[in-house]
C-alpha atoms as a PDB file:
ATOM      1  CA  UNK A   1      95.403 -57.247 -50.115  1.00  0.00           C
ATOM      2  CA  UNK A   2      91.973 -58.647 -51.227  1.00  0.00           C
ATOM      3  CA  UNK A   3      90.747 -61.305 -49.083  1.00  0.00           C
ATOM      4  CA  UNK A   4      89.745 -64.346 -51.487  1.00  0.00           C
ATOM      5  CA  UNK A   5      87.497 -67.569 -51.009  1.00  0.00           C
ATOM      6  CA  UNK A   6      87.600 -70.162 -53.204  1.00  0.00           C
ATOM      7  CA  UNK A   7      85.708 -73.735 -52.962  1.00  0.00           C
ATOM      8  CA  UNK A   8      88.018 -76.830 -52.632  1.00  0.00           C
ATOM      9  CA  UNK A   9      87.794 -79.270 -55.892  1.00  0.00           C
ATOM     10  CA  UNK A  10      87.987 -76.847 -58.610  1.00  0.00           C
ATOM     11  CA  UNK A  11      84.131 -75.184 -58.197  1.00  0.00           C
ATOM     12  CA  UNK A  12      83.649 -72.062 -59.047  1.00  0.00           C
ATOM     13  CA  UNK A  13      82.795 -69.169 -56.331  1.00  0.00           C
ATOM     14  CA  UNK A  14      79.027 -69.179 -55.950  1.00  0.00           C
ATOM     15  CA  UNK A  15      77.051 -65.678 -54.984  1.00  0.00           C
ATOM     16  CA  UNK A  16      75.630 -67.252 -51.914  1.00  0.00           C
ATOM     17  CA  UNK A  17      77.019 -68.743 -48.530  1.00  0.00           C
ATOM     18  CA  UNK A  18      75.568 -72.324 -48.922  1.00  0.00           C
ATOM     19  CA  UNK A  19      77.960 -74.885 -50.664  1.00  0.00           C
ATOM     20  CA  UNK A  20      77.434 -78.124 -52.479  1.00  0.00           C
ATOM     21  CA  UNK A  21      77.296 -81.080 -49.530  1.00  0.00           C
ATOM     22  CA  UNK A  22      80.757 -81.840 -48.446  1.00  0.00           C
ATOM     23  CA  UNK A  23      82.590 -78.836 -49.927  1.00  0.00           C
ATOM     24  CA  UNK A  24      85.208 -77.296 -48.093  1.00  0.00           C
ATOM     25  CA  UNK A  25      86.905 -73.670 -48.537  1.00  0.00           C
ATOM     26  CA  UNK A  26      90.357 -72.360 -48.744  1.00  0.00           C
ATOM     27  CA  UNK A  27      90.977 -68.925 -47.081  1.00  0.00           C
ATOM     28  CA  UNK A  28      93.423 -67.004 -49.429  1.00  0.00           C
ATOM     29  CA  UNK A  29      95.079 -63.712 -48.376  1.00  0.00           C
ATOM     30  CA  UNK A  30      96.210 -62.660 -52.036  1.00  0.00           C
ATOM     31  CA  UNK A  31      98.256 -65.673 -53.439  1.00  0.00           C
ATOM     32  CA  UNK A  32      98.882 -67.188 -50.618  1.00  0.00           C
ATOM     33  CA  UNK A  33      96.740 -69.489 -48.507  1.00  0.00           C
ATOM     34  CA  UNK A  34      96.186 -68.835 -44.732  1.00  0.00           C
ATOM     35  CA  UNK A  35      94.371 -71.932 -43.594  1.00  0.00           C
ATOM     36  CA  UNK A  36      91.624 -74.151 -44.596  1.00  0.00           C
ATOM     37  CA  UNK A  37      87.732 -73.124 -43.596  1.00  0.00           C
ATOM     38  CA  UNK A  38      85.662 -75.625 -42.060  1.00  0.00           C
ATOM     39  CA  UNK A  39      83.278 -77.357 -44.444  1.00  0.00           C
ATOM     40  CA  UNK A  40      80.133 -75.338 -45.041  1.00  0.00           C
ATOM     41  CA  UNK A  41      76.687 -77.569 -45.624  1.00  0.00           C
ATOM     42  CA  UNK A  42      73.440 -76.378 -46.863  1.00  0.00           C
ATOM     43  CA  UNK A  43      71.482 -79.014 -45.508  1.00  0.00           C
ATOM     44  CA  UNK A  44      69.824 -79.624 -41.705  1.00  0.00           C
ATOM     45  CA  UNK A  45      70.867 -82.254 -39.551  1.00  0.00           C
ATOM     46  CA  UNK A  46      68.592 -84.640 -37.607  1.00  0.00           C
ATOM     47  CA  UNK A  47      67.479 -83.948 -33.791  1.00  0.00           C
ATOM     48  CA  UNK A  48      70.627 -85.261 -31.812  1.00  0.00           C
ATOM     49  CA  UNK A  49      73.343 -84.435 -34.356  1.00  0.00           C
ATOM     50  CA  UNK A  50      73.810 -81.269 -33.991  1.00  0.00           C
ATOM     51  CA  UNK A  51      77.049 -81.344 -31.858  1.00  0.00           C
ATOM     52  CA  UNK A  52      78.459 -84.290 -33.111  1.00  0.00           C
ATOM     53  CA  UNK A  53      81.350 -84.698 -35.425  1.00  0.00           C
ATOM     54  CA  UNK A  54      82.460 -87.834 -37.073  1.00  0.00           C
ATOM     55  CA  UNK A  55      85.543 -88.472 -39.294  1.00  0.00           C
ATOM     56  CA  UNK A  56      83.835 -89.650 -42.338  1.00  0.00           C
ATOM     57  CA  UNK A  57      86.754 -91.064 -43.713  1.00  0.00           C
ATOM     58  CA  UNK A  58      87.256 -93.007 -41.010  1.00  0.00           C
ATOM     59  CA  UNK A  59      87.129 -96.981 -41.483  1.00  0.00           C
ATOM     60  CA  UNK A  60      85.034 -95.978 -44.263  1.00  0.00           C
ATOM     61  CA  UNK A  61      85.360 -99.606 -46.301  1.00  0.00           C
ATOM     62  CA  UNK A  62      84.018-101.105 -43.250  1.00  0.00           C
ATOM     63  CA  UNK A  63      81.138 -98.722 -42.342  1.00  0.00           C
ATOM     64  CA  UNK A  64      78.567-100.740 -42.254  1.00  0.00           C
ATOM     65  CA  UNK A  65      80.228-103.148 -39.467  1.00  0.00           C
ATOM     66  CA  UNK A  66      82.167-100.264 -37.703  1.00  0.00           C
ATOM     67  CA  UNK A  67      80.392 -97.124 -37.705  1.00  0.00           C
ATOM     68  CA  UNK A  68      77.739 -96.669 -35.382  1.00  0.00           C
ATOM     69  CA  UNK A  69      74.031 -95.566 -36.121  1.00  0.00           C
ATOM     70  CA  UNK A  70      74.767 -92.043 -35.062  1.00  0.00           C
ATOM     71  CA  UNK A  71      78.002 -91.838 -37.282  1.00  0.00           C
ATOM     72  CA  UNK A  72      76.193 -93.428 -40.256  1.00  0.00           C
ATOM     73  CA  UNK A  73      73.302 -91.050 -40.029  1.00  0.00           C
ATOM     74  CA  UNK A  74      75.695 -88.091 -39.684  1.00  0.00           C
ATOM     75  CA  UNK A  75      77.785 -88.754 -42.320  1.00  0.00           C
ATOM     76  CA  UNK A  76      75.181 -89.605 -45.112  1.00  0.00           C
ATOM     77  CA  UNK A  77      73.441 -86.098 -44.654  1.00  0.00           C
ATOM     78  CA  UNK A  78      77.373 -84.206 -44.339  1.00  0.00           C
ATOM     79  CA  UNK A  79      79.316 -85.922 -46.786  1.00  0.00           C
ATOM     80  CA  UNK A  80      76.714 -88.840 -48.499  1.00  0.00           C
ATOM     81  CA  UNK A  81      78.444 -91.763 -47.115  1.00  0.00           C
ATOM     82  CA  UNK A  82      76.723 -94.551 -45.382  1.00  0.00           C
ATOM     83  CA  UNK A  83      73.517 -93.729 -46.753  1.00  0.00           C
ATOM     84  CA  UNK A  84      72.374 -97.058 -47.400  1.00  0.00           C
ATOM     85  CA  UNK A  85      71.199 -99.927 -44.815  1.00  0.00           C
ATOM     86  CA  UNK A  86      73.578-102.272 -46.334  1.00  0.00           C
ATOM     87  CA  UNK A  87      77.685-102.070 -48.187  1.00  0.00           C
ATOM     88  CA  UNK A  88      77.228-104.417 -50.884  1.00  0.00           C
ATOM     89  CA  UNK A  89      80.480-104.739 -51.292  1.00  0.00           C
ATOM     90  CA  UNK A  90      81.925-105.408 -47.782  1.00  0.00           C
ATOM     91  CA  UNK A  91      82.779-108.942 -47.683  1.00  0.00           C
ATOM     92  CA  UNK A  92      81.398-109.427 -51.314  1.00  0.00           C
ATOM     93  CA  UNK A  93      83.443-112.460 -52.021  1.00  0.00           C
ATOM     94  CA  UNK A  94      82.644-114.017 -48.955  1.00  0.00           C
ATOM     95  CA  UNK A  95      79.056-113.304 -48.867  1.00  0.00           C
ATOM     96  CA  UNK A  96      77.677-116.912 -48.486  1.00  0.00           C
ATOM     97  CA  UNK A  97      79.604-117.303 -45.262  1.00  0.00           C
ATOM     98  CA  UNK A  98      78.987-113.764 -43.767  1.00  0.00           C
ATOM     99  CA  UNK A  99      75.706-111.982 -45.408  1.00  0.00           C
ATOM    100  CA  UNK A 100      72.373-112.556 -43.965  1.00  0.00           C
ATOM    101  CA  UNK A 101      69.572-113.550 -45.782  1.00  0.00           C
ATOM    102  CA  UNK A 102      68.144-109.583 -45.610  1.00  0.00           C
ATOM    103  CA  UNK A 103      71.565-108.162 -46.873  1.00  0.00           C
ATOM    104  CA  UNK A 104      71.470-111.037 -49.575  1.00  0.00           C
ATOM    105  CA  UNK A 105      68.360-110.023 -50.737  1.00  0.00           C
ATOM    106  CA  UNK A 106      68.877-106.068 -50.425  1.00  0.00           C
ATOM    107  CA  UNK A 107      71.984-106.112 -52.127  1.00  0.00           C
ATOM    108  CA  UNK A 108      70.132-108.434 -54.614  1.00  0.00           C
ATOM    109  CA  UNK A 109      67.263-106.604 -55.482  1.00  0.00           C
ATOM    110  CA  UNK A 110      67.959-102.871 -55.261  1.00  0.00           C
ATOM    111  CA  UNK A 111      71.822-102.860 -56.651  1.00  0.00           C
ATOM    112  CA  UNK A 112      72.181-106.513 -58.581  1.00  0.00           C
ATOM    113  CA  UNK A 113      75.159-107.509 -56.757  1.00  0.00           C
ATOM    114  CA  UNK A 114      75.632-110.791 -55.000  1.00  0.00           C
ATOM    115  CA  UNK A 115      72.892-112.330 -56.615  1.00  0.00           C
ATOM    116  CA  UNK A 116      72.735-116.334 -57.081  1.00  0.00           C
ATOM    117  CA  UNK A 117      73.909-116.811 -60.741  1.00  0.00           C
ATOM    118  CA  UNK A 118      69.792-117.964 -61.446  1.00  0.00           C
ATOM    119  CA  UNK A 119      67.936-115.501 -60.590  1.00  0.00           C
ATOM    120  CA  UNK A 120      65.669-113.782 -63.104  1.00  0.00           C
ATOM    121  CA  UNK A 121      65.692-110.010 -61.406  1.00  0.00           C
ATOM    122  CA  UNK A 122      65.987-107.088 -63.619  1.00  0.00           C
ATOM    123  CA  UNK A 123      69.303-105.531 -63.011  1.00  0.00           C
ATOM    124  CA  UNK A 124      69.037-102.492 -61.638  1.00  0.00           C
ATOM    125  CA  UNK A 125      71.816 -99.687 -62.517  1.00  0.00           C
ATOM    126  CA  UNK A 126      71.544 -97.547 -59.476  1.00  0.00           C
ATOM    127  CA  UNK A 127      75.284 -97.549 -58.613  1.00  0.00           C
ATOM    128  CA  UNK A 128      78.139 -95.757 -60.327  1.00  0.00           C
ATOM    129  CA  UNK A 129      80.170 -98.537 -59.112  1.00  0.00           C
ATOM    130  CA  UNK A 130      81.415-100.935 -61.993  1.00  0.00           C
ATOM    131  CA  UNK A 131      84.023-103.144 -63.315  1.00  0.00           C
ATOM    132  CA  UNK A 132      86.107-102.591 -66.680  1.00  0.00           C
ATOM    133  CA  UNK A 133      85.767-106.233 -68.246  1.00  0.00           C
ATOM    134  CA  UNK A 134      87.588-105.343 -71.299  1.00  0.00           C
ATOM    135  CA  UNK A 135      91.128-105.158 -68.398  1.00  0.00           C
ATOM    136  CA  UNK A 136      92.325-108.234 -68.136  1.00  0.00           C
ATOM    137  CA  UNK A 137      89.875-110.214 -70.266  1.00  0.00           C
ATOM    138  CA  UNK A 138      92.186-112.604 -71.734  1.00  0.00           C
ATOM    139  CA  UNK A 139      93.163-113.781 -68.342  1.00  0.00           C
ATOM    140  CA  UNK A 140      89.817-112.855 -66.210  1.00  0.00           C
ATOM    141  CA  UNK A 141      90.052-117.169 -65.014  1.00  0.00           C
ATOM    142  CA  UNK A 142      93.170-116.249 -62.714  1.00  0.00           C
ATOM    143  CA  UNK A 143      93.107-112.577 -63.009  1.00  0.00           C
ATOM    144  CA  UNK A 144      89.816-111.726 -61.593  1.00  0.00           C
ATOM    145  CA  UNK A 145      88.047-111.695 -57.946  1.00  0.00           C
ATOM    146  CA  UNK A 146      85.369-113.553 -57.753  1.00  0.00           C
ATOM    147  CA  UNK A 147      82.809-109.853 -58.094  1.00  0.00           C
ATOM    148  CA  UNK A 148      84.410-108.981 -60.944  1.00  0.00           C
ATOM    149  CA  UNK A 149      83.644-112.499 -62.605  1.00  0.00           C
ATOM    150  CA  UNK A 150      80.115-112.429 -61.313  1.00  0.00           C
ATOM    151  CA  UNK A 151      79.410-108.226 -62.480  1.00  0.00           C
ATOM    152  CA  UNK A 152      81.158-109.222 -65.580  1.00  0.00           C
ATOM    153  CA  UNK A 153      79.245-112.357 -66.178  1.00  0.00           C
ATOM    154  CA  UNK A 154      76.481-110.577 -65.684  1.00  0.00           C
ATOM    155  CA  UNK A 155      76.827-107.817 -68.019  1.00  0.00           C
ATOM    156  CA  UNK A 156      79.077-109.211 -71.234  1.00  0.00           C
ATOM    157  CA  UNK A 157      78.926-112.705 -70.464  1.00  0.00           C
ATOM    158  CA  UNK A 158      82.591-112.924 -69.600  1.00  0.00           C
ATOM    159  CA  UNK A 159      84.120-114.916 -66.941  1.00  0.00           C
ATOM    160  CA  UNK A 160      80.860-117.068 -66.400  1.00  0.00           C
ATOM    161  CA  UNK A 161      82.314-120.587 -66.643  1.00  0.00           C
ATOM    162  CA  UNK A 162      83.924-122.151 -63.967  1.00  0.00           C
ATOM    163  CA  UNK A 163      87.358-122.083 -66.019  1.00  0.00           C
ATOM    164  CA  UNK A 164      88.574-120.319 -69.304  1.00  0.00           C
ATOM    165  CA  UNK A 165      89.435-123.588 -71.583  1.00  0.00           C
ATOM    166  CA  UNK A 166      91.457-121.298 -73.649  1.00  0.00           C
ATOM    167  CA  UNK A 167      93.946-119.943 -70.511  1.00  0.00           C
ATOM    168  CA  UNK A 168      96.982-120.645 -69.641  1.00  0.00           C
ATOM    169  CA  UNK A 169      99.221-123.864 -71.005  1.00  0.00           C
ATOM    170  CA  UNK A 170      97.293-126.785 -70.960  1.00  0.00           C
ATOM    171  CA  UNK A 171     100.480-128.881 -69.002  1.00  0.00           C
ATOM    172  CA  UNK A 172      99.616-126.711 -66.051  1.00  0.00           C
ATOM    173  CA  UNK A 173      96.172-127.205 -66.106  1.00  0.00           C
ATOM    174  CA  UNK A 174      94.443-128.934 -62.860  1.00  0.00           C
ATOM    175  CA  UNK A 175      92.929-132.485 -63.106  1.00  0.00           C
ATOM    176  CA  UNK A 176      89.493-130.177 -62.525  1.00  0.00           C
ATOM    177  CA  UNK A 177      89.720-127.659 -65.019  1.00  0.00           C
ATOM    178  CA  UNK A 178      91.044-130.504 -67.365  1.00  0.00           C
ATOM    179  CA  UNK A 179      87.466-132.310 -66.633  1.00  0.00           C
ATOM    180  CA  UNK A 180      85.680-129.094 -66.758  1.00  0.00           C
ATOM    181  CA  UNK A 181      87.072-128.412 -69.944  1.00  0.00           C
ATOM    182  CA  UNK A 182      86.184-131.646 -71.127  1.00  0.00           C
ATOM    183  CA  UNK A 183      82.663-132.032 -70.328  1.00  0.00           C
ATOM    184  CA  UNK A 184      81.815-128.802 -70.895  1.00  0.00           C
ATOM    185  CA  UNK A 185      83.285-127.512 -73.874  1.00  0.00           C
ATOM    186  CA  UNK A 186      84.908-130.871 -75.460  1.00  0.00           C
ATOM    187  CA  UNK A 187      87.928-129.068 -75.460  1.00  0.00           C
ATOM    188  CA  UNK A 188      91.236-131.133 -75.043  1.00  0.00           C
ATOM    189  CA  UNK A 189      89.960-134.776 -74.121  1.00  0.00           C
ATOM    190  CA  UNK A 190      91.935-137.442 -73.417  1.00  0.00           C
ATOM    191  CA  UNK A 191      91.810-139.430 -76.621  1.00  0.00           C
ATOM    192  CA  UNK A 192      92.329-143.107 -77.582  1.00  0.00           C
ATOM    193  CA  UNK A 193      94.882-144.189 -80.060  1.00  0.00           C
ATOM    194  CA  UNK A 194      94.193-148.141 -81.605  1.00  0.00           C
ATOM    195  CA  UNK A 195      97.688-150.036 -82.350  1.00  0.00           C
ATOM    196  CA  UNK A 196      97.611-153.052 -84.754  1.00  0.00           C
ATOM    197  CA  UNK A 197     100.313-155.391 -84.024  1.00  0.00           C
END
């Protein structure tokens, strides 16, 4: 029987040894497979690196906090995680209480997110990451997190107020968003009725 190789994820064989980054192989023996190949990578790794391994999957929401310098660097040129200083969106809702001011202003400046709802920066588009703000748009005030609102806001214009006056039944409504809704959009005041007797 013919001994096959075939890339993992669908890519077709290629005439050389070298594989995209972080493609792995599947030995075949006819139809059946044998065993998986270890990952083959075309690129060189850093002085130091060279006999280290690191499961790149690993804790990989938290990497920035968890992963050490080694692992990060190791990982970004293998697989092309952890390759910036910063995880924009670790802790993204509670970024006030847990970013410093260099995160704040990374994140900021270089991928738009977390920025104060004033700032005049260009957004940049330099992530694939985004948010679908056509789901759930008719109930984005209890229906989205916080980044959602704030990416959303920020590119349609949706789920910028601090309540949606037109959500939910109006009984159930907090004395706030009542207020808010008020003041803001003169939407469902309290109004005065004169008696004559």
């Amino acid at each position: 029987m013919p001994l096959a190789v075939q890339p993992r994820r669908g890519l077709a064989p290629m005439a050389s040894a070298a594989l995209p980054l972080g493609a792995a192989l599947l030995v075949q023996l006819g139809g059946a497979q044998l065993a998986p190949a270890p990952p083959v990578f075309s690129v060189a790794l850093p002085a130091g690196l060279n006999n280290m391994h690191f499961d790149c999957s690993s804790n990989i929401e938290h990497w920035e906090t968890t992963w050490t310098t080694q692992q990060k660097e190791w990982c970004c040129v293998t697989e092309g995680h952890a390759c910036h200083p910063y995880d924009c969106f670790e802790d993204l809702e509670e970024r006030h209480e847990k970013w410093d001011a260099a995160k704040t202003a990374y994140c900021c400046q270089e991928k738009s997110i977390g920025c104060a709802k004033s700032t005049t920066l260009p957004l940049v588009t330099t992530t694939p990451f985004s948010y679908d703000c056509e789901a759930g748009k008719l109930n984005w005030e209890a229906g989205w997190s916080v980044g959602k609102k704030e990416w959303c806001c920020s590119k349609t214009g949706v789920g910028c107020d601090a309540y949606d006056c037109q959500e939910g039944a109006e009984a159930s409504w907090t004395i706030e968003k009542k207020a808010w809704c008020c003041d803001e959009k003169s939407f469902n005041c309290p109004t005065t009725t004169v008696v004559s007797y």
